[in-house]
C-alpha atoms as a PDB file:
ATOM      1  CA  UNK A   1     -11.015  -8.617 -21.090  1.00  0.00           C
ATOM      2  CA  UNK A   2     -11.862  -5.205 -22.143  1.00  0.00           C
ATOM      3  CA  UNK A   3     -15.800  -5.709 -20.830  1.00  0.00           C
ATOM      4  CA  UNK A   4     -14.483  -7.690 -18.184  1.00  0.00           C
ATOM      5  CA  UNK A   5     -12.399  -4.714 -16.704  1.00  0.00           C
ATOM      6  CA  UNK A   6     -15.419  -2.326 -16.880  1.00  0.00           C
ATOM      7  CA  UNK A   7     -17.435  -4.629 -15.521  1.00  0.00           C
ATOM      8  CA  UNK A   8     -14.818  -4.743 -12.556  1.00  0.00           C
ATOM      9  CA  UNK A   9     -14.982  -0.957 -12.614  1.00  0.00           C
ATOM     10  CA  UNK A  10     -18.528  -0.687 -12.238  1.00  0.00           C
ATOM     11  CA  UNK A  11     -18.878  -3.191  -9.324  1.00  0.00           C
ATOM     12  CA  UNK A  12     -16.246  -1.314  -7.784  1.00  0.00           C
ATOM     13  CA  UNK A  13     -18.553   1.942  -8.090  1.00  0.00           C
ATOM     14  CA  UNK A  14     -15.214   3.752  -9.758  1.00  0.00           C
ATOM     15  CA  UNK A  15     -16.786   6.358 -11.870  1.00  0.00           C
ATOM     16  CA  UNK A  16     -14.954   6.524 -15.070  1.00  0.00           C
ATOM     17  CA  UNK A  17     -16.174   7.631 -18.727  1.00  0.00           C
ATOM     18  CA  UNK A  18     -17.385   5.023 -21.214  1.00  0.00           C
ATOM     19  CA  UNK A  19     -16.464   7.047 -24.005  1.00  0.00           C
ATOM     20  CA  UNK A  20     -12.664   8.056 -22.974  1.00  0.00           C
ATOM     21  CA  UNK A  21     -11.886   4.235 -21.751  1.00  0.00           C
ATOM     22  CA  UNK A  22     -10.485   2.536 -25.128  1.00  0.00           C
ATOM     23  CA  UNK A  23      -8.301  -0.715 -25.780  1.00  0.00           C
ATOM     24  CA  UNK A  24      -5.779  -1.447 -28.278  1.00  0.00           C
ATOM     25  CA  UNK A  25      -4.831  -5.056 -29.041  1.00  0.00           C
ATOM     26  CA  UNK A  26      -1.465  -6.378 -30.247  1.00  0.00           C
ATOM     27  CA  UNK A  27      -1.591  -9.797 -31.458  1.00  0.00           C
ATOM     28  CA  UNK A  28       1.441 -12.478 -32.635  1.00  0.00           C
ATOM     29  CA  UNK A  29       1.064 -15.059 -34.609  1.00  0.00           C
ATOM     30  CA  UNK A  30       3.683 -17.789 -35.747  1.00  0.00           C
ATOM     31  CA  UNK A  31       3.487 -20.058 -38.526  1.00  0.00           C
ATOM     32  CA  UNK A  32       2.778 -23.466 -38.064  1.00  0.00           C
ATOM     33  CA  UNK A  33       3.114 -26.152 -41.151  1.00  0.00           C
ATOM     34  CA  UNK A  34       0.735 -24.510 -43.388  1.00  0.00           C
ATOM     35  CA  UNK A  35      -1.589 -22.616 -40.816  1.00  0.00           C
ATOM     36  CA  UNK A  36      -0.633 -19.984 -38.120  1.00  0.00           C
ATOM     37  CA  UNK A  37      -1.412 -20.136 -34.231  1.00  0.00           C
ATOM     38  CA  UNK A  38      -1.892 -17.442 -31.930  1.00  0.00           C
ATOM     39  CA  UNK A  39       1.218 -16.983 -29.525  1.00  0.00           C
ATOM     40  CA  UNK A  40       0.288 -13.753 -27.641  1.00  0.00           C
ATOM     41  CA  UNK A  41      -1.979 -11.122 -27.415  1.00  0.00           C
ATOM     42  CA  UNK A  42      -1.000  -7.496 -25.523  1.00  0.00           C
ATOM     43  CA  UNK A  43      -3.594  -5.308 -24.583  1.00  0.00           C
ATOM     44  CA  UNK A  44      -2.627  -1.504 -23.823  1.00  0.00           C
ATOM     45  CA  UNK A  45      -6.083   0.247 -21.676  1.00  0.00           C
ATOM     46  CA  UNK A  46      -6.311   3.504 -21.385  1.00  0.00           C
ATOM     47  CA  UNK A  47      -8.397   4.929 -18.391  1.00  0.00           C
ATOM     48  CA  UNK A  48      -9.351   8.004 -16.258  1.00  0.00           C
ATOM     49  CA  UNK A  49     -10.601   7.821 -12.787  1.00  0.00           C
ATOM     50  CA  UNK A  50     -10.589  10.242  -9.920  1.00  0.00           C
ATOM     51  CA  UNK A  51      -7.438  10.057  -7.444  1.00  0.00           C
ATOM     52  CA  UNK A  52      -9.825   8.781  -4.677  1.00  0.00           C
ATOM     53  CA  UNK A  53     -10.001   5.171  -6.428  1.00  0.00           C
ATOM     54  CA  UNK A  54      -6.297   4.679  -7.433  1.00  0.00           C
ATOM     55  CA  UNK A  55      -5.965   1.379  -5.055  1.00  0.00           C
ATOM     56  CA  UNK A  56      -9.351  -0.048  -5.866  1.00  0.00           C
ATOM     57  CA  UNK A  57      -8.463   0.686  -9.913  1.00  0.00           C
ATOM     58  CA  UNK A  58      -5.747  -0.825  -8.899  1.00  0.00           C
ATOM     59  CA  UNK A  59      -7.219  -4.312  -7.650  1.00  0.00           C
ATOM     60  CA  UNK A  60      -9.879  -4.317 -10.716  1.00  0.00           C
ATOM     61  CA  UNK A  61      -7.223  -3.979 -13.082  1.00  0.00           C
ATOM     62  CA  UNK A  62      -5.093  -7.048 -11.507  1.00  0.00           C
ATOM     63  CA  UNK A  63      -7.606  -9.152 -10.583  1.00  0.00           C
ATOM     64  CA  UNK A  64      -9.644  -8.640 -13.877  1.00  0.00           C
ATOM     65  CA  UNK A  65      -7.942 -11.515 -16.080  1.00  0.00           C
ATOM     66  CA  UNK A  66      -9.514 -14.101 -13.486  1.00  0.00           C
ATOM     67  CA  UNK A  67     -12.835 -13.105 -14.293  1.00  0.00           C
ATOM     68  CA  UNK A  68     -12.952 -13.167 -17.769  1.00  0.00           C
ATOM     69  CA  UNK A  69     -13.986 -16.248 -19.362  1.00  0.00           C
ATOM     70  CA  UNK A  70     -12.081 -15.453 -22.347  1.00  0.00           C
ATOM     71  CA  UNK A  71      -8.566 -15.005 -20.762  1.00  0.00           C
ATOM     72  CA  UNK A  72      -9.470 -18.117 -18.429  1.00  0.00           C
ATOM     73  CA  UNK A  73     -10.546 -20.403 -21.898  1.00  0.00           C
ATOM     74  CA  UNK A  74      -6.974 -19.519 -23.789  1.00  0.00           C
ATOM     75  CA  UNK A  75      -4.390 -18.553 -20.790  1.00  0.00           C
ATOM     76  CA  UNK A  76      -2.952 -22.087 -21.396  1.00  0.00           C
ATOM     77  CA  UNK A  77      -2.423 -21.757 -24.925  1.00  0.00           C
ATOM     78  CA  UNK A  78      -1.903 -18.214 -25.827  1.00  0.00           C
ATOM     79  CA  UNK A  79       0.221 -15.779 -23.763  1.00  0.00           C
ATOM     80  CA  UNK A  80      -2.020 -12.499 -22.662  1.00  0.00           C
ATOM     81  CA  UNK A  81      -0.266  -9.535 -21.105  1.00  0.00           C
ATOM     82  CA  UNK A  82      -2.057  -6.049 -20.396  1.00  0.00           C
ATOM     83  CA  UNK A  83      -0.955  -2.754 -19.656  1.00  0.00           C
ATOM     84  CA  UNK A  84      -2.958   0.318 -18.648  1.00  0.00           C
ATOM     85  CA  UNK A  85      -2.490   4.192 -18.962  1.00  0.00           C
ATOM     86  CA  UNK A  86      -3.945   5.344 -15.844  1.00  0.00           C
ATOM     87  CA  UNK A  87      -4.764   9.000 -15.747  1.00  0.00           C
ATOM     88  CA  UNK A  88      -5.932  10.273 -12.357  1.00  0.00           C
ATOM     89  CA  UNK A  89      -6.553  14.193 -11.617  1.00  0.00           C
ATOM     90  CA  UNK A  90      -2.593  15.482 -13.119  1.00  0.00           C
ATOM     91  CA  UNK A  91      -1.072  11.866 -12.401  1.00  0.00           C
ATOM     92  CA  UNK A  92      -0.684   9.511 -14.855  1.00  0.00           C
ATOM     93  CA  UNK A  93       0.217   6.109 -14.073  1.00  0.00           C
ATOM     94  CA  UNK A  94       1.266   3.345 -16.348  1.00  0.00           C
ATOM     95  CA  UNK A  95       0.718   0.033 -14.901  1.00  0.00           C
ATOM     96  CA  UNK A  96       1.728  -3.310 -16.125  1.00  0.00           C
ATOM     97  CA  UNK A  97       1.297  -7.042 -15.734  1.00  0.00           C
ATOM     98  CA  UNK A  98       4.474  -9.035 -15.247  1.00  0.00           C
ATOM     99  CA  UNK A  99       2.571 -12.259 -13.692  1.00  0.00           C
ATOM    100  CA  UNK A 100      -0.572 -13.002 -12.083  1.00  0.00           C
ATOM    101  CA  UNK A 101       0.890 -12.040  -8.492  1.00  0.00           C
ATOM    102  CA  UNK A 102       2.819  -8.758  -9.375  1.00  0.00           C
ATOM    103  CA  UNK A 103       1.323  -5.367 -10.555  1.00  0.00           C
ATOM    104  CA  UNK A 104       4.468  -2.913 -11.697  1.00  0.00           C
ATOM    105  CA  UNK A 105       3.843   0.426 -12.025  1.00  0.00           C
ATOM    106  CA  UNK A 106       5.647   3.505 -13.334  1.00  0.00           C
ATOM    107  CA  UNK A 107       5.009   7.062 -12.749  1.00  0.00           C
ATOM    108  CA  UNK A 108       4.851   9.480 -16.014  1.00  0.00           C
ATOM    109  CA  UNK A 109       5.520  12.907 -16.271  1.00  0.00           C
END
């Protein structure tokens, strides 16, 4: 999902830095007989783009599980949620996936 999003980022012509844009993954795992299955994965972005792109970050970063073939092989299985530090000019942003259909977003600082 990680390449997926800056691929969404770059088709969107939102200028952000390669080198400042970093993902941490959380992952859960559950025991099952004498193996262990994935249950969910959480991934926490962290990004900086200029104020002029907040709505079209915006759309890239909710529509961005759709097109990646990765989240679209396991969604069925394996529950993925992402959130996303958004820093634009002195606003920072933290937006969140509840569902599909609904972006939440909080306002830090």
């Amino acid at each position: 999902m990680y390449g997926t999003l800056a691929g969404a980022l770059s088709g969107r012509k939102i200028p952000f830095d390669r080198q400042t844009y970093t993902a941490t993954v959380d992952g859960r795992i559950a025991g099952v007989g004498k193996t262990i299955r994935i249950v969910s994965i959480a991934l926490h972005y962290d990004l900086t783009v200029p104020p002029d792109f907040r709505d079209a970050t915006k759309r890239a970063l909710k529509n961005h599980p759709s097109g990646c073939p990765a989240h679209q092989s396991v969604k069925d299985a394996i529950t993925i949620t992402w959130d996303a530090t958004l820093r634009m000019g002195d606003e920072v942003v933290l937006l969140k996936s509840a569902d599909e259909n609904v972006l939440r977003m909080t306002f830090i600082g």
